[in-house]
N, C-alpha and C. Protein backbone atom coordinates (compact mmCIF):
# COMPACT_ATOMS: atom_id res chain seq x y z
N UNK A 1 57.62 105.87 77.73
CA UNK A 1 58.47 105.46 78.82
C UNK A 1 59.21 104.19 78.45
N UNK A 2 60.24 104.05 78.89
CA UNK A 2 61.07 102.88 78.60
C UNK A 2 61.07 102.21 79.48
N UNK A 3 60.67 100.17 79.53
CA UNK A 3 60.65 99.39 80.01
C UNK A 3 61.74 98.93 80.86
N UNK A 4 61.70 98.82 82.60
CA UNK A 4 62.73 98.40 83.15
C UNK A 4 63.04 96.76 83.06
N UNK A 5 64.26 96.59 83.10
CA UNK A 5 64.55 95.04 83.35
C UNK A 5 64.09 94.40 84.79
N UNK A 6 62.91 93.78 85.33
CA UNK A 6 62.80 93.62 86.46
C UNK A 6 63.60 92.43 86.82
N UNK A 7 64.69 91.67 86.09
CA UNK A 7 65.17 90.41 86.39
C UNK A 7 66.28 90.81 87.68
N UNK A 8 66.55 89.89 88.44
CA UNK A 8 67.67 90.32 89.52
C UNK A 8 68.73 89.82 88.84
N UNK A 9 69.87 90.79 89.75
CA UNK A 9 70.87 91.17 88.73
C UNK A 9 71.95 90.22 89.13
N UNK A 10 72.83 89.66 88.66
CA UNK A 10 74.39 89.02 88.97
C UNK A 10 74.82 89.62 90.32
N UNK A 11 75.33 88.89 90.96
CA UNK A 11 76.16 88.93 92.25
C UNK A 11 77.79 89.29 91.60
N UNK A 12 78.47 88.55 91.07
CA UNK A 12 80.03 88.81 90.21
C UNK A 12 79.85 88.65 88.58
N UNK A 13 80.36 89.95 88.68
CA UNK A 13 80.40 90.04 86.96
C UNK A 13 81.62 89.33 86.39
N UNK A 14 82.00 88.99 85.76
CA UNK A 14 82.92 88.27 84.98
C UNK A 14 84.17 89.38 84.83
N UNK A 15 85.27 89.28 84.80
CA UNK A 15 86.06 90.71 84.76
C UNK A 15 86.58 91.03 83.26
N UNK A 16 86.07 89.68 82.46
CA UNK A 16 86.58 89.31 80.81
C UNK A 16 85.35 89.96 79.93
N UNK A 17 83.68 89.95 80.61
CA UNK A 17 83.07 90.55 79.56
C UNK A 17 82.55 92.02 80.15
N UNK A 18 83.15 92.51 79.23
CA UNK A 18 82.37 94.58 79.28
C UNK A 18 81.35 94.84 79.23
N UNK A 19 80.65 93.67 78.45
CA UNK A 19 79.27 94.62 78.09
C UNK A 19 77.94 94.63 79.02
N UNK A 20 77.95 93.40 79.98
CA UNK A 20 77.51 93.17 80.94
C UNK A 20 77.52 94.17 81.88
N UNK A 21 76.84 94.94 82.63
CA UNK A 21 76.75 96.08 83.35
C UNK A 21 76.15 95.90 84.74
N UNK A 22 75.19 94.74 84.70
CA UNK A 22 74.15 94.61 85.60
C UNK A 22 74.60 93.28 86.91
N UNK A 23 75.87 93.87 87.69
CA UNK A 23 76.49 93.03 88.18
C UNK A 23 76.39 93.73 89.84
N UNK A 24 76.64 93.32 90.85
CA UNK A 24 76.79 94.07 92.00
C UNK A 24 78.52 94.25 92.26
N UNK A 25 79.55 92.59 92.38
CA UNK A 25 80.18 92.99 92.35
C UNK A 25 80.78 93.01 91.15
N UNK A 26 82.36 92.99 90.92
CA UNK A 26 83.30 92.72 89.59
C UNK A 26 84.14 91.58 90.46
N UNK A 27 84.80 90.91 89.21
CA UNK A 27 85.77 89.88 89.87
C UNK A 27 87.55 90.20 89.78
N UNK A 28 87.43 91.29 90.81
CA UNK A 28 88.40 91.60 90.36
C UNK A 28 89.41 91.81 91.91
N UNK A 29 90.55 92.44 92.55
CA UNK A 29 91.66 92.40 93.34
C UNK A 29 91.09 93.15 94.28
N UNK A 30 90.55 94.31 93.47
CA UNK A 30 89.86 95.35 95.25
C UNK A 30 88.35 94.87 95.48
N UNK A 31 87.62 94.47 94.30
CA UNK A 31 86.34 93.87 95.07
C UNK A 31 86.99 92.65 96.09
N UNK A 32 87.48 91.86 95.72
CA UNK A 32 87.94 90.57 96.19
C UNK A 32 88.44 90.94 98.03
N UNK A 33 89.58 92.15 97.87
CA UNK A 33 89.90 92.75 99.26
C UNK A 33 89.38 93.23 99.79
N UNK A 34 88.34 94.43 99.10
CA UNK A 34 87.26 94.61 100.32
C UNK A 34 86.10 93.84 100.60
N UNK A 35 85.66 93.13 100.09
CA UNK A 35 84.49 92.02 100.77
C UNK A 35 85.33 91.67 102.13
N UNK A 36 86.76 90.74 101.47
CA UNK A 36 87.28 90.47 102.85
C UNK A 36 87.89 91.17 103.96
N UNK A 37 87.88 92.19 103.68
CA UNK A 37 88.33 93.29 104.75
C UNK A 37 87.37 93.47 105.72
N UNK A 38 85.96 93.88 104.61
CA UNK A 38 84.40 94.15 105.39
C UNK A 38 84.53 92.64 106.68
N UNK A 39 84.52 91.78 105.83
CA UNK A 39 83.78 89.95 106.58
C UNK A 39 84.70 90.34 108.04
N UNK A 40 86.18 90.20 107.85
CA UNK A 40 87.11 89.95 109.14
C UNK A 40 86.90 91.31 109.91
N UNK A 41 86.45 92.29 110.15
CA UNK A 41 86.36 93.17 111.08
C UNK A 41 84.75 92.82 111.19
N UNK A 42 83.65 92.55 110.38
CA UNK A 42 82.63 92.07 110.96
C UNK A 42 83.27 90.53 112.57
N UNK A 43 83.77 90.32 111.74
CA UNK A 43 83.97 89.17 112.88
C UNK A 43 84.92 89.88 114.17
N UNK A 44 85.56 90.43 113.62
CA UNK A 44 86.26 91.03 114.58
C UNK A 44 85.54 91.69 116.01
N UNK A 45 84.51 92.74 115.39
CA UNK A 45 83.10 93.04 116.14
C UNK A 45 82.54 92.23 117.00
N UNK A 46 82.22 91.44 116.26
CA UNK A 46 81.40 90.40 116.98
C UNK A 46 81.91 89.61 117.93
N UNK A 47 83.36 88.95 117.69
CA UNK A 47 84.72 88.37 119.38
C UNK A 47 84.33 89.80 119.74
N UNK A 48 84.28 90.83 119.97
CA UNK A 48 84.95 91.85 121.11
C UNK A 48 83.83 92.20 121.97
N UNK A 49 82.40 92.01 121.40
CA UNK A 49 80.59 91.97 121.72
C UNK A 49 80.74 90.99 122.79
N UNK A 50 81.13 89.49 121.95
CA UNK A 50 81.05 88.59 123.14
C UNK A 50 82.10 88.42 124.27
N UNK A 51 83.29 88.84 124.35
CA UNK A 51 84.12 89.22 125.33
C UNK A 51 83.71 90.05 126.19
N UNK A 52 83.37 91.26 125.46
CA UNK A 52 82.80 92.09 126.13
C UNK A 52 81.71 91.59 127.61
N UNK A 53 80.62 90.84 126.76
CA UNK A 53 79.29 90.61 127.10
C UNK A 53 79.95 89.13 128.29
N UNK A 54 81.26 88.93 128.01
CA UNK A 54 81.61 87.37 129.17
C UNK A 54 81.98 88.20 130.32
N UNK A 55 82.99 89.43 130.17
CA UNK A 55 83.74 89.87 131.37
C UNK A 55 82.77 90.89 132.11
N UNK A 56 81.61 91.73 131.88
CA UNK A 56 80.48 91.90 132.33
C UNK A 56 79.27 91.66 132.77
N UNK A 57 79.55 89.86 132.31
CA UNK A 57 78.41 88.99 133.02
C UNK A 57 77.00 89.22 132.03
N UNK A 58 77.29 89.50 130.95
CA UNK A 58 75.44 89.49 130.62
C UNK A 58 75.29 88.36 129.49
N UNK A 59 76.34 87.40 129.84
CA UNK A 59 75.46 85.90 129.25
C UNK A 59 74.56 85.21 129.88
């Protein structure tokens, strides 16, 4: 059986070295846009929860 790497892995890989594999994201234009796409409609969610939750009274 072949030995796994149990080390935790990089958060951003470098977008200059290839050989590196063990990254979550890349540093690159669409990782970069969708993180921030994900973040601002998370927030987005969350104003419309608490609006929600003001004009229905359950603060």
């Amino acid at each position: 059986m072949t030995e796994k790497d149990s080390s935790t892995p990089k958060i951003v890989k470098d977008s200059d070295n290839e050989r590196e594999r063990d990254y979550i994201f890349q540093d690159n234009k669409k990782t970069v846009f969708g993180a921030s796409f994900i973040i601002v409609v998370l927030i987005l969610l969350i104003v419309a929860v608490l609006i929600t939750a003001y004009f229905l009274d359950w603060y």
